[in-house]
PDB file of N, CA and C in Angstrom:
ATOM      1  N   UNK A   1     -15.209  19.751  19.196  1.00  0.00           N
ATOM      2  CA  UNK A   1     -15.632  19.552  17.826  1.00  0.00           C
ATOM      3  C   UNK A   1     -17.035  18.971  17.825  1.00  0.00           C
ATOM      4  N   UNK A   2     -17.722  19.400  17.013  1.00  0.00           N
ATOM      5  CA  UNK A   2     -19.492  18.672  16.811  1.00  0.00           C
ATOM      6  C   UNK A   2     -18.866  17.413  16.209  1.00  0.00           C
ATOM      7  N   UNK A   3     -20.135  16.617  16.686  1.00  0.00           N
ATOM      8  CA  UNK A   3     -19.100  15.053  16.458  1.00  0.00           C
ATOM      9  C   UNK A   3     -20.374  14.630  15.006  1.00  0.00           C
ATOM     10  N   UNK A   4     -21.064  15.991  14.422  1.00  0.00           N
ATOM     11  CA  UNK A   4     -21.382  15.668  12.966  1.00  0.00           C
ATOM     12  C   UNK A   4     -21.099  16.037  12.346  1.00  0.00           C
ATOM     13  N   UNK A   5     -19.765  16.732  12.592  1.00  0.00           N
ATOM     14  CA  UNK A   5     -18.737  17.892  11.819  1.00  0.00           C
ATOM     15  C   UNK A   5     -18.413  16.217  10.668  1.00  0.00           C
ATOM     16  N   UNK A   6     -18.054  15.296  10.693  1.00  0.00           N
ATOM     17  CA  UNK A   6     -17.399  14.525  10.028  1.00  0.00           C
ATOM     18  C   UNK A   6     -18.422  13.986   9.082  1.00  0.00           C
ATOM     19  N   UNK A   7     -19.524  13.988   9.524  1.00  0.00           N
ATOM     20  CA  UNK A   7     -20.551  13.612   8.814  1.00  0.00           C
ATOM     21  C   UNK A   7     -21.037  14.148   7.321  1.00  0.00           C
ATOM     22  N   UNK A   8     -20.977  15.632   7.881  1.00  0.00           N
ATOM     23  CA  UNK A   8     -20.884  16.978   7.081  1.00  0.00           C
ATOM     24  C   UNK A   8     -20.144  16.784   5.926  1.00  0.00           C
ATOM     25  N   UNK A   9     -18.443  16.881   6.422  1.00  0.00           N
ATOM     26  CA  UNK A   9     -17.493  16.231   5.341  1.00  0.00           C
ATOM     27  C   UNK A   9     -17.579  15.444   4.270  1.00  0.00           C
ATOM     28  N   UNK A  10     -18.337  14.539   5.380  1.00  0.00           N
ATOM     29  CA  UNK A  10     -18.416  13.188   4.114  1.00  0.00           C
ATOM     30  C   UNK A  10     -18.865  13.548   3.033  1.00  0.00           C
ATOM     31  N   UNK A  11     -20.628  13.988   3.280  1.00  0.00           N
ATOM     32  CA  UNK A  11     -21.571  14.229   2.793  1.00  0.00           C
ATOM     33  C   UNK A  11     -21.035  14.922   1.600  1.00  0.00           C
ATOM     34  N   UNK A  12     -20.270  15.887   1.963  1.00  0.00           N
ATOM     35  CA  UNK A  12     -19.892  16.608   0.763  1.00  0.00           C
ATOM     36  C   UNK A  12     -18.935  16.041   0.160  1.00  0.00           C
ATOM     37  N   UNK A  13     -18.025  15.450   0.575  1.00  0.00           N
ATOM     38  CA  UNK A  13     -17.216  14.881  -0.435  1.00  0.00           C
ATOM     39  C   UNK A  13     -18.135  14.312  -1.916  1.00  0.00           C
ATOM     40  N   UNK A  14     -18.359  13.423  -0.716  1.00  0.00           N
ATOM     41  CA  UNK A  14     -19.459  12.442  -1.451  1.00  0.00           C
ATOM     42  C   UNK A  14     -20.409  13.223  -3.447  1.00  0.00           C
ATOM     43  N   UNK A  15     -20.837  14.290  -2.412  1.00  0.00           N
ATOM     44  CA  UNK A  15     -21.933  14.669  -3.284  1.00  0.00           C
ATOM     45  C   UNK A  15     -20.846  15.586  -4.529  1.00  0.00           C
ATOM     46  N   UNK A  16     -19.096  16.111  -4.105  1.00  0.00           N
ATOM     47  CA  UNK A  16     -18.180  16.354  -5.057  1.00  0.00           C
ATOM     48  C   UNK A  16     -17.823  15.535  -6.264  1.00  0.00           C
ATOM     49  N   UNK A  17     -17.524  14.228  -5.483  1.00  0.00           N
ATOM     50  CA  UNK A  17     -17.476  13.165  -6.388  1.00  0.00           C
ATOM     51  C   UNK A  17     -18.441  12.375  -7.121  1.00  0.00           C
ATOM     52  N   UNK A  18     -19.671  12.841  -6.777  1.00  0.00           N
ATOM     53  CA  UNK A  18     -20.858  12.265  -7.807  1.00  0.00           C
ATOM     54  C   UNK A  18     -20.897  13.551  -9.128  1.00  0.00           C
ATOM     55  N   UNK A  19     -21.100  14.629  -8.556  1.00  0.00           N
ATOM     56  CA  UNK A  19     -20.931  15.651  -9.729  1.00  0.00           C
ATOM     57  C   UNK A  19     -19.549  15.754 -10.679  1.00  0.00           C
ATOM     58  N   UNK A  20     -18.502  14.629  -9.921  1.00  0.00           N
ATOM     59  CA  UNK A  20     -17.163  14.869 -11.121  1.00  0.00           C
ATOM     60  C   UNK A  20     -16.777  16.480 -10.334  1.00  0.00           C
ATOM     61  N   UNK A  21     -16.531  17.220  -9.611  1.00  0.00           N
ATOM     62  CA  UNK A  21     -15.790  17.873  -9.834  1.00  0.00           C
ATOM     63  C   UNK A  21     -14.478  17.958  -8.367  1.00  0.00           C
ATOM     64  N   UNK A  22     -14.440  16.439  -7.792  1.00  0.00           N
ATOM     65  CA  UNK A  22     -13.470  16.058  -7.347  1.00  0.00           C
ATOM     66  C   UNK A  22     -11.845  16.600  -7.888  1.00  0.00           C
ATOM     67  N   UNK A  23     -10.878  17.296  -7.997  1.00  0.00           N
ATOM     68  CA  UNK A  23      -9.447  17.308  -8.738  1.00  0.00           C
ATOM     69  C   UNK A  23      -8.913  16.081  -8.167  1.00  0.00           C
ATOM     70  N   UNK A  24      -8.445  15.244  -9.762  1.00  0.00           N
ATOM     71  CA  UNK A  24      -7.993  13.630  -9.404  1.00  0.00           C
ATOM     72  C   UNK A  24      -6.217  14.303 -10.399  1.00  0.00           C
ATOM     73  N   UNK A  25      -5.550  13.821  -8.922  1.00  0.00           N
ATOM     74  CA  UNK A  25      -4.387  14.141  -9.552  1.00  0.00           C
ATOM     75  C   UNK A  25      -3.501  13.316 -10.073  1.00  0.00           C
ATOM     76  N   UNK A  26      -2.982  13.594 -11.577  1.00  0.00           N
ATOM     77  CA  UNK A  26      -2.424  12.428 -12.419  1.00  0.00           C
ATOM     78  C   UNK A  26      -0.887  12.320 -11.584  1.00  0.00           C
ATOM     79  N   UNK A  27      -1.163  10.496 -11.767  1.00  0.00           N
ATOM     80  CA  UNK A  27      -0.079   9.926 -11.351  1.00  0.00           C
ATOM     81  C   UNK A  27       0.667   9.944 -12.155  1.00  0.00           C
ATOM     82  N   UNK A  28       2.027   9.929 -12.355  1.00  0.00           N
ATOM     83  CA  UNK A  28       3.267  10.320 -12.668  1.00  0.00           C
ATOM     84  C   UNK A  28       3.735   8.747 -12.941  1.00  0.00           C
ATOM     85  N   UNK A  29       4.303   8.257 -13.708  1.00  0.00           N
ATOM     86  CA  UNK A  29       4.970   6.497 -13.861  1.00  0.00           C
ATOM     87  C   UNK A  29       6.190   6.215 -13.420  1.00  0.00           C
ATOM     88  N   UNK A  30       5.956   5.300 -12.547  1.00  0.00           N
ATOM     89  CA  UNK A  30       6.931   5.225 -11.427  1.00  0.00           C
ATOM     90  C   UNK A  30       8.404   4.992 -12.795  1.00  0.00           C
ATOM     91  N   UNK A  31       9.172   5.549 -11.436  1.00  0.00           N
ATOM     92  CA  UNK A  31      11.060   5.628 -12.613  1.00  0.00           C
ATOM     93  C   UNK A  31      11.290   3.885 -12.237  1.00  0.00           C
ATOM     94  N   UNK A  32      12.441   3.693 -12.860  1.00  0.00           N
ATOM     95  CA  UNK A  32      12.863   2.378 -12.976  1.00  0.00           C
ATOM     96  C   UNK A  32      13.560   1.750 -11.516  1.00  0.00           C
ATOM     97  N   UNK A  33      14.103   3.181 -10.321  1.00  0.00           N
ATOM     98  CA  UNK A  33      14.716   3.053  -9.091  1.00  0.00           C
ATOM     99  C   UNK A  33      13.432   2.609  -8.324  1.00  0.00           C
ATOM    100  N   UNK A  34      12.364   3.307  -8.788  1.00  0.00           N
ATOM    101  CA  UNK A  34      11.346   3.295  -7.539  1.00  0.00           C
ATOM    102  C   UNK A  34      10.657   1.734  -8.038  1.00  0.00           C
ATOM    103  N   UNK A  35      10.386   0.850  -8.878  1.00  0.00           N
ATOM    104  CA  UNK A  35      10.166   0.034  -9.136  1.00  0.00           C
ATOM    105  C   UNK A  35      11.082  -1.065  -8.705  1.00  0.00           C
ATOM    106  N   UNK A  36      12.745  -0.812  -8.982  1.00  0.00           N
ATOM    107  CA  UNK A  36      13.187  -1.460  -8.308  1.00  0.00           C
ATOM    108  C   UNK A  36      13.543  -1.891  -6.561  1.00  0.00           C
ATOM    109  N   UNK A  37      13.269  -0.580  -6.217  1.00  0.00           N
ATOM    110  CA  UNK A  37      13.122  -0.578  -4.617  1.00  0.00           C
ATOM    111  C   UNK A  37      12.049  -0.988  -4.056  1.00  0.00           C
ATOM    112  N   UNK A  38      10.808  -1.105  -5.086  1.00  0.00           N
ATOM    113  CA  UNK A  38       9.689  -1.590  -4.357  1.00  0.00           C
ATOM    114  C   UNK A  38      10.045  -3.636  -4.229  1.00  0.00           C
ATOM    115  N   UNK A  39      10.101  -4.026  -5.638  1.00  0.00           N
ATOM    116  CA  UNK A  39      10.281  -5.550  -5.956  1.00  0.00           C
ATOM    117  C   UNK A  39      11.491  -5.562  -4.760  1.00  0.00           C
ATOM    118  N   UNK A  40      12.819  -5.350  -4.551  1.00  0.00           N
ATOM    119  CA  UNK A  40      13.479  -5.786  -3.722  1.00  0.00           C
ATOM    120  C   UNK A  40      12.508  -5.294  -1.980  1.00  0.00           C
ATOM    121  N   UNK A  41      12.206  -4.647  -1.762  1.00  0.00           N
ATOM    122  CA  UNK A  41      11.472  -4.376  -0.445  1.00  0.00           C
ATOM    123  C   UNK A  41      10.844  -5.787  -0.043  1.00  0.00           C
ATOM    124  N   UNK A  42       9.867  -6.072  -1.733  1.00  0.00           N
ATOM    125  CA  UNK A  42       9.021  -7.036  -1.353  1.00  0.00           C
ATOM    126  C   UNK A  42       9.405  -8.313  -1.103  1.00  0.00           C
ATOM    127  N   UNK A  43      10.704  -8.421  -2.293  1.00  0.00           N
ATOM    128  CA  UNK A  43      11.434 -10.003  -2.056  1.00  0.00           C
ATOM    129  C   UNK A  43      12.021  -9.744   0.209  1.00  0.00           C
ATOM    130  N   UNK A  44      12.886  -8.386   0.527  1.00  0.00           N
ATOM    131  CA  UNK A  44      13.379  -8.843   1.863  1.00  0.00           C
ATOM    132  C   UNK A  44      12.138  -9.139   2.980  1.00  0.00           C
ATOM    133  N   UNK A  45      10.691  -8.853   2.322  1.00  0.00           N
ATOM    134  CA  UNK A  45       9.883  -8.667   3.433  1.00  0.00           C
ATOM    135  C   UNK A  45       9.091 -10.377   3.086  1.00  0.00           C
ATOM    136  N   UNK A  46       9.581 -10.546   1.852  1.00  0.00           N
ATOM    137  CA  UNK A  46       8.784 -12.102   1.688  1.00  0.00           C
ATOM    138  C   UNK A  46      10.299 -13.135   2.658  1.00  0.00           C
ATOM    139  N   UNK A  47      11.193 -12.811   2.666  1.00  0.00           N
ATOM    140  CA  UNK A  47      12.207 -13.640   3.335  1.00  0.00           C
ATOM    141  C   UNK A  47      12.146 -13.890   4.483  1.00  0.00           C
ATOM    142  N   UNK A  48      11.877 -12.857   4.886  1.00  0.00           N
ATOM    143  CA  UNK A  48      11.857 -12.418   6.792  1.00  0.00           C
ATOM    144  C   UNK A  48      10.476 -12.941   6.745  1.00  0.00           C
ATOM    145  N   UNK A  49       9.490 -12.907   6.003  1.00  0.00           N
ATOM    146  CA  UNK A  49       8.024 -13.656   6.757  1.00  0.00           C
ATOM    147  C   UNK A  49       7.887 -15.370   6.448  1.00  0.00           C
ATOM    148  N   UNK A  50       8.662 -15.860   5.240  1.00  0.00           N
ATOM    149  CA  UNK A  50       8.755 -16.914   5.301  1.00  0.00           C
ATOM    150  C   UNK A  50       9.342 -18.033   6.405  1.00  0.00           C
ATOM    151  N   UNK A  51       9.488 -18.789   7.069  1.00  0.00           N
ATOM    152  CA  UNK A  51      10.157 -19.595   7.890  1.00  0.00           C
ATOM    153  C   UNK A  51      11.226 -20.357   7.388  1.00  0.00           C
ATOM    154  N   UNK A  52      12.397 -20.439   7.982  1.00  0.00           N
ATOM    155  CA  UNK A  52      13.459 -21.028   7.563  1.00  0.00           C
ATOM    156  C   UNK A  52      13.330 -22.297   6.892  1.00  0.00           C
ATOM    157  N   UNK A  53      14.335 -22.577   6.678  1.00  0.00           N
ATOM    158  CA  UNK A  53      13.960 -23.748   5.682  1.00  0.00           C
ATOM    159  C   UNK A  53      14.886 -25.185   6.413  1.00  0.00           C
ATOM    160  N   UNK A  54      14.184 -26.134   6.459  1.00  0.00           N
ATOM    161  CA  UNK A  54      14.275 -26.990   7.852  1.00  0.00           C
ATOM    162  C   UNK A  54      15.616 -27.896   7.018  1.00  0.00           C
ATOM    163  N   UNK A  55      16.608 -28.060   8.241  1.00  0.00           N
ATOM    164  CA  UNK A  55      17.722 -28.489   8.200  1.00  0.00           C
ATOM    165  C   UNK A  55      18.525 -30.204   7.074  1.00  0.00           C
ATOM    166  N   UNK A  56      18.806 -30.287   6.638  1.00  0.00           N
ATOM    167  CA  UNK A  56      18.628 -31.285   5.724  1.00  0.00           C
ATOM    168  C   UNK A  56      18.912 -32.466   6.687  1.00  0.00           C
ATOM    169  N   UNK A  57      18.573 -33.571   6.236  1.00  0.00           N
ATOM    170  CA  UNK A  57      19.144 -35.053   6.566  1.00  0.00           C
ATOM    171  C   UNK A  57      20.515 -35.116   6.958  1.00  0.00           C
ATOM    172  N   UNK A  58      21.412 -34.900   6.030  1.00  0.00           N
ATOM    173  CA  UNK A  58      22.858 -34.790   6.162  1.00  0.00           C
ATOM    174  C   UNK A  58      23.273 -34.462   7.690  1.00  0.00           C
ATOM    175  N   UNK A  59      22.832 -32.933   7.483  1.00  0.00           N
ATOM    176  CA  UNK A  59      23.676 -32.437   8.834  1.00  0.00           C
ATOM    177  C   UNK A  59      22.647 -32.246  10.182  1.00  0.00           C
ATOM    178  N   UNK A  60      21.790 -33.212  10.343  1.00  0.00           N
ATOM    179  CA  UNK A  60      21.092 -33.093  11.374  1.00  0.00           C
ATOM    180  C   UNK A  60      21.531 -34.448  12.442  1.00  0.00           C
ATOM    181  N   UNK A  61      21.573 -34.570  13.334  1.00  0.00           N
ATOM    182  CA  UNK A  61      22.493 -35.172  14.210  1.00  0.00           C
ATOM    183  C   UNK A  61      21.376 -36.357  15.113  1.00  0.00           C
TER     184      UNK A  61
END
């Protein structure tokens, strides 16, 4: 591959999206499942990154 093959690309993208004639494809509004699968994803991934929660007075020996 010419390693200004990517360059090329850009360039044109670039110069697509200054003239507007980029196709920007309309997003669709997420359904009420996919909203809810995201918020629970985020609560199990905030659990697992948080650190446990340190042992109380009571039952620590």
């Amino acid at each position: 591959m010419i390693p200004e093959a990517h360059l090329y690309v850009h360039q044109q993208h670039t110069a697509e999206l200054l003239r507007g004639e980029a196709g920007s494809v309309p997003v669709d509004e997420p359904t009420g499942l996919r909203v809810r699968l995201g918020w629970t994803l985020v609560h199990v991934g905030l659990r697992l990154a948080t650190p446990g929660r340190p042992a109380s007075p009571a039952f620590s020996s």
